[in-house]
C-alpha atoms as a PDB file:
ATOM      1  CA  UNK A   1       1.455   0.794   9.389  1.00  0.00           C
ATOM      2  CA  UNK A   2       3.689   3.447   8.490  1.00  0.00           C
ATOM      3  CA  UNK A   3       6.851   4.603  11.062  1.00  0.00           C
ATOM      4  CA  UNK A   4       5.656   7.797  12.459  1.00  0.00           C
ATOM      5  CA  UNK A   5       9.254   9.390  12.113  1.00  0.00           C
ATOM      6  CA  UNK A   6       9.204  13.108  10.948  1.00  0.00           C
ATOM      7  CA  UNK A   7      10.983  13.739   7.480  1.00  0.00           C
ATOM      8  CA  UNK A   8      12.435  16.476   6.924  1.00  0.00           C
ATOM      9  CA  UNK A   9      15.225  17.808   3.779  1.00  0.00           C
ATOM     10  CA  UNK A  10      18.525  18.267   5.034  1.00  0.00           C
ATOM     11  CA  UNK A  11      19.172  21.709   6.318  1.00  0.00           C
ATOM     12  CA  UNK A  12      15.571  22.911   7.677  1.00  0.00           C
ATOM     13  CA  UNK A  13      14.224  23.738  10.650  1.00  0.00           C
ATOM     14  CA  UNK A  14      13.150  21.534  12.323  1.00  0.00           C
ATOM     15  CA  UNK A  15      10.377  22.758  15.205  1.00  0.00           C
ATOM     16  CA  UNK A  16       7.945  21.165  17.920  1.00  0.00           C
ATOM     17  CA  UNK A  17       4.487  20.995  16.230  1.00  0.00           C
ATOM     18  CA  UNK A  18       3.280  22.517  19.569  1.00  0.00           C
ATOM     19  CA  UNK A  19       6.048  24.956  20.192  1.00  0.00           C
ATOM     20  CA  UNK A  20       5.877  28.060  21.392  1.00  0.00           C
ATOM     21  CA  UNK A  21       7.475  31.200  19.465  1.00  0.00           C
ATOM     22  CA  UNK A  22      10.387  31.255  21.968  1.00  0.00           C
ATOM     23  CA  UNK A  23      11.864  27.745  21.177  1.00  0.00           C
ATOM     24  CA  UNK A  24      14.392  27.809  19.250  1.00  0.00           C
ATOM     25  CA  UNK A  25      14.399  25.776  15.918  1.00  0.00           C
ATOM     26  CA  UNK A  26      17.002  22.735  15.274  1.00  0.00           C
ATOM     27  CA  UNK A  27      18.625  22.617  12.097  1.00  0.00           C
ATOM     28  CA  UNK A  28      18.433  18.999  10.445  1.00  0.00           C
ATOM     29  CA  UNK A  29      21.676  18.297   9.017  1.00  0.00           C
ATOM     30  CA  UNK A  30      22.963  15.601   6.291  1.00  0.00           C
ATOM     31  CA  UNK A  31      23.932  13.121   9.199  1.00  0.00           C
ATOM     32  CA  UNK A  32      20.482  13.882  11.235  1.00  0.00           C
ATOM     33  CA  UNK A  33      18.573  13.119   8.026  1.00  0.00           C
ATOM     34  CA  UNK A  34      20.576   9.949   7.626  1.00  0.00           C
ATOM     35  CA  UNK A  35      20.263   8.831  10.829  1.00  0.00           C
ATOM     36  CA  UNK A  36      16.167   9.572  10.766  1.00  0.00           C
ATOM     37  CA  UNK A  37      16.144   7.784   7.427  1.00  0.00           C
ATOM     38  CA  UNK A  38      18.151   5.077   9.059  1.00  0.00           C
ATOM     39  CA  UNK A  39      15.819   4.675  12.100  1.00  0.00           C
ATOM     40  CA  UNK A  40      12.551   4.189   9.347  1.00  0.00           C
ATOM     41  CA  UNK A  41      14.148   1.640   7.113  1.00  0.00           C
ATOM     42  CA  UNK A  42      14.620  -0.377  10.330  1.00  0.00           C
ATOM     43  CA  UNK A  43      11.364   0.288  11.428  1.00  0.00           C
ATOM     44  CA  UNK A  44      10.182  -1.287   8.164  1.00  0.00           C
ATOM     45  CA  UNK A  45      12.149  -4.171   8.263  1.00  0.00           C
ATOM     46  CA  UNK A  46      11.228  -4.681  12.133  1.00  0.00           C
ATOM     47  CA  UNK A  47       7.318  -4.795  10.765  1.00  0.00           C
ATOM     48  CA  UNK A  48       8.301  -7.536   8.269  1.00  0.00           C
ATOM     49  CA  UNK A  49      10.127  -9.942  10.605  1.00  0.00           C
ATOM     50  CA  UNK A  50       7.665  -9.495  13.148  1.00  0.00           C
ATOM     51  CA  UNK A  51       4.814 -10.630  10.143  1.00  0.00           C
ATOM     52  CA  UNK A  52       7.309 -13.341   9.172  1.00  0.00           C
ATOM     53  CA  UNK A  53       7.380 -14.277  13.096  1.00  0.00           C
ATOM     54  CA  UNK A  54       4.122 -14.716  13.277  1.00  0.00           C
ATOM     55  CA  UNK A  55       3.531 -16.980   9.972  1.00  0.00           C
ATOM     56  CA  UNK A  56       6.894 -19.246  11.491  1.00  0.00           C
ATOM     57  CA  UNK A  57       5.045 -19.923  14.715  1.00  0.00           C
ATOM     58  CA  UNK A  58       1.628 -20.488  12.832  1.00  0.00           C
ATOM     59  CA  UNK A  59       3.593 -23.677  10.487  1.00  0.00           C
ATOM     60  CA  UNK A  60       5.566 -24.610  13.768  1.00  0.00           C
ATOM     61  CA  UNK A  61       1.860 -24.685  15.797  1.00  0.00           C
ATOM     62  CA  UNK A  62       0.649 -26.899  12.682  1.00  0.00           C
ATOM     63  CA  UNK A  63       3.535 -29.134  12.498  1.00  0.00           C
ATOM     64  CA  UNK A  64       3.800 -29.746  16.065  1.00  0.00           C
ATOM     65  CA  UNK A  65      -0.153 -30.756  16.188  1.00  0.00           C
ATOM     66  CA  UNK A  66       0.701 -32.709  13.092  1.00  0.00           C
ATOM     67  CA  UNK A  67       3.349 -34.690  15.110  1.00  0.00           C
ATOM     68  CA  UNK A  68       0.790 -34.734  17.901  1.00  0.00           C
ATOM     69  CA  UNK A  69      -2.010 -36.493  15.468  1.00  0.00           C
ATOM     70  CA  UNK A  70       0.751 -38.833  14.159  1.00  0.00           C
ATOM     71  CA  UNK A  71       1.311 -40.774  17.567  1.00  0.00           C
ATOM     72  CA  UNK A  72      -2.118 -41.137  18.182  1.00  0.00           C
ATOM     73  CA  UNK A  73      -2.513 -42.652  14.480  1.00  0.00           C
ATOM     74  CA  UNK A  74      -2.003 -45.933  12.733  1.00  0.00           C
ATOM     75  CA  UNK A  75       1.016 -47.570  10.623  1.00  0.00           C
ATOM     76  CA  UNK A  76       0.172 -46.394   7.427  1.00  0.00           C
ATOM     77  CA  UNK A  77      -0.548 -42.256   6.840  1.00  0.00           C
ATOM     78  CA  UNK A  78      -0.850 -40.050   4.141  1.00  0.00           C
ATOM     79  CA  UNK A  79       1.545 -36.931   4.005  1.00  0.00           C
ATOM     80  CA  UNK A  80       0.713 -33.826   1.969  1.00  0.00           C
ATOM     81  CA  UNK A  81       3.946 -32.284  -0.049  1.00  0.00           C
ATOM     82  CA  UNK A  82       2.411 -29.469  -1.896  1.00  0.00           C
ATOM     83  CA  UNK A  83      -0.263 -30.571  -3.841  1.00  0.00           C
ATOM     84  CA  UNK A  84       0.433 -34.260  -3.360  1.00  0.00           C
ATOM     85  CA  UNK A  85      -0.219 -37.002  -0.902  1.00  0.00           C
ATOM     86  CA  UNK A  86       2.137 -39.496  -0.233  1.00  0.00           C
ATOM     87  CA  UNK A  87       1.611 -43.300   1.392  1.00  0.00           C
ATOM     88  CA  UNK A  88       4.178 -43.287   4.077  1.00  0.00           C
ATOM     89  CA  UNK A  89       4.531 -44.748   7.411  1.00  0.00           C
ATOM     90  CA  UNK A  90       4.272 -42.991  10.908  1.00  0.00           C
ATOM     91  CA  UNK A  91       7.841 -43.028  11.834  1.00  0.00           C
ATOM     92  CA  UNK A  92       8.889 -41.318   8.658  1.00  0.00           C
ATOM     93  CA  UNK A  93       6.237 -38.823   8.960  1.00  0.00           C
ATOM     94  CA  UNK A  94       7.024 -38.130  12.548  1.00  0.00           C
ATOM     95  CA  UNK A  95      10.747 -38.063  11.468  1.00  0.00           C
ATOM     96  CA  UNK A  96       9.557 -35.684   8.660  1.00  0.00           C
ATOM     97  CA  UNK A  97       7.656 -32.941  10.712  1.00  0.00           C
ATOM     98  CA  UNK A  98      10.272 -32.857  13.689  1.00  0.00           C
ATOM     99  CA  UNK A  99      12.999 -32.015  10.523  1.00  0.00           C
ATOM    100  CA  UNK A 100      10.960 -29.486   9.359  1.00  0.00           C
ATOM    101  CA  UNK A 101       9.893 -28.191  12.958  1.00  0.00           C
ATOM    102  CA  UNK A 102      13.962 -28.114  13.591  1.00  0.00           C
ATOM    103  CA  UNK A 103      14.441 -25.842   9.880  1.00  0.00           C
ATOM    104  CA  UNK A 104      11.711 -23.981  10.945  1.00  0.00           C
ATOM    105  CA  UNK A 105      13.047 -23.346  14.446  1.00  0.00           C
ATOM    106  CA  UNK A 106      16.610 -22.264  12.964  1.00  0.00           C
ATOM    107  CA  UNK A 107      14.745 -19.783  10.719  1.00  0.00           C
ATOM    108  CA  UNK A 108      12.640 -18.533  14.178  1.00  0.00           C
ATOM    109  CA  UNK A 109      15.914 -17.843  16.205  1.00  0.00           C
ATOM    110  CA  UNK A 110      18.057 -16.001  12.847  1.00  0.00           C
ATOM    111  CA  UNK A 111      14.624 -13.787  12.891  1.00  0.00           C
ATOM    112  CA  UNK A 112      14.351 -13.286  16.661  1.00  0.00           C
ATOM    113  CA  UNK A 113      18.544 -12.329  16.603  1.00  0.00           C
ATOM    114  CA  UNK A 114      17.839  -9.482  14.039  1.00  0.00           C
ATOM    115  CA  UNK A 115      14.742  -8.382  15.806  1.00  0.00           C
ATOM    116  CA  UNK A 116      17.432  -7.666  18.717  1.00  0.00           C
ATOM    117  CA  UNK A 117      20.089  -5.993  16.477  1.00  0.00           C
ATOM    118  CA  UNK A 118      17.082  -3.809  15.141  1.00  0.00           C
ATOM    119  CA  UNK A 119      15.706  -3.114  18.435  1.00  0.00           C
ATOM    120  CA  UNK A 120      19.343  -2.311  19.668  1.00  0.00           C
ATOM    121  CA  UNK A 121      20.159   0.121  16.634  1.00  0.00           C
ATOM    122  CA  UNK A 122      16.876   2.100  17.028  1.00  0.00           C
ATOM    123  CA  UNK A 123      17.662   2.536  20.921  1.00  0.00           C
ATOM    124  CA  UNK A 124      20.959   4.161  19.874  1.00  0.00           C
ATOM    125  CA  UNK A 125      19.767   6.063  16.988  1.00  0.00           C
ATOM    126  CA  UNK A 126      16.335   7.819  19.656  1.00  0.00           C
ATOM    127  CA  UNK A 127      18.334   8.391  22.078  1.00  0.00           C
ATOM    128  CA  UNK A 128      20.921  10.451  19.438  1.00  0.00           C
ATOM    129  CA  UNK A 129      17.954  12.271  17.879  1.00  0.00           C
ATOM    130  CA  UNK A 130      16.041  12.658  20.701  1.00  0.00           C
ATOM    131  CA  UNK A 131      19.498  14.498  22.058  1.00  0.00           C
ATOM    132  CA  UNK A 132      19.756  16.910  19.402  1.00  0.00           C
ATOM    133  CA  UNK A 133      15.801  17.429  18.586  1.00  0.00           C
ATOM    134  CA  UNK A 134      14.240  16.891  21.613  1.00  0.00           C
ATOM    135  CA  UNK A 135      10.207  17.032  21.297  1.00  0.00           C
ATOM    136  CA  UNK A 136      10.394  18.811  17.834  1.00  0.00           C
ATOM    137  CA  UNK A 137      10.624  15.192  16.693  1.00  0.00           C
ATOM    138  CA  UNK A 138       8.642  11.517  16.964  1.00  0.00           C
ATOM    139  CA  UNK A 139      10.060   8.436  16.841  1.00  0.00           C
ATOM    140  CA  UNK A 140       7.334   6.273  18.047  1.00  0.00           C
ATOM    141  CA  UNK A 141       4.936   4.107  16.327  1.00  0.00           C
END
């Protein structure tokens, strides 16, 4: 999915699609151009953390079933790590999954704190083109 920002090179006109002859055009400067660049790089990067989001909660559904399975199990259980299967016992198994359910977790939260900063920076950066452009430009997905 592409950002649905309107690019235009510095020092156009820039003019609502459905504008009548009487509007007057906006000319996109340096720092307007920077700013729309800006607000599509972090549209990008928003689109990959949200993708890396989901895959996080997918291994953090699977390892807390996993944890589930392993209380409900007997002494002795087999644990995949990559393409191997390892004799183990429950407890270090459990202990196992809830380590990698904690990393996991950490990674979740540094992901959902940029998400934020993203979100935050976009607000700004609308509500500053949006200012000077008005409906001669879209910021919206």
């Amino acid at each position: 999915t592409r950002p649905s920002c309107s690019f235009t090179p510095a020092g156009s006109k820039l003019k609502p699609s459905d504008a009548k002859d009487d509007l007057p055009e906006v000319e996109v400067r340096l720092q307007d151009q920077t700013m729309i660049n800006e607000f599509g790089r972090l549209n990008t990067r928003l689109k990959e953390l949200q993708a890396d989001s989901a895959a996080l909660k997918e291994k953090i559904e699977h390892l807390d079933d996993a944890t589930t399975e392993l209380m409900m199990g007997g002494d002795s259980v087999r644990l995949k790590l990559g393409d191997a299967f390892i004799d183990c016992s429950e407890d270090f198994a459990t202990e196992f999954c809830e380590k990698r359910q904690e990393k996991l977790q950490t990674e979740m939260d540094a992901i959902t704190e940029e998400e934020a900063t993203i979100l935050e920076r976009q607000k700004e950066l609308k509500k500053l083109l949006y200012g000077r452009f008005g409906a001669a430009i879209n910021l919206e997905e």
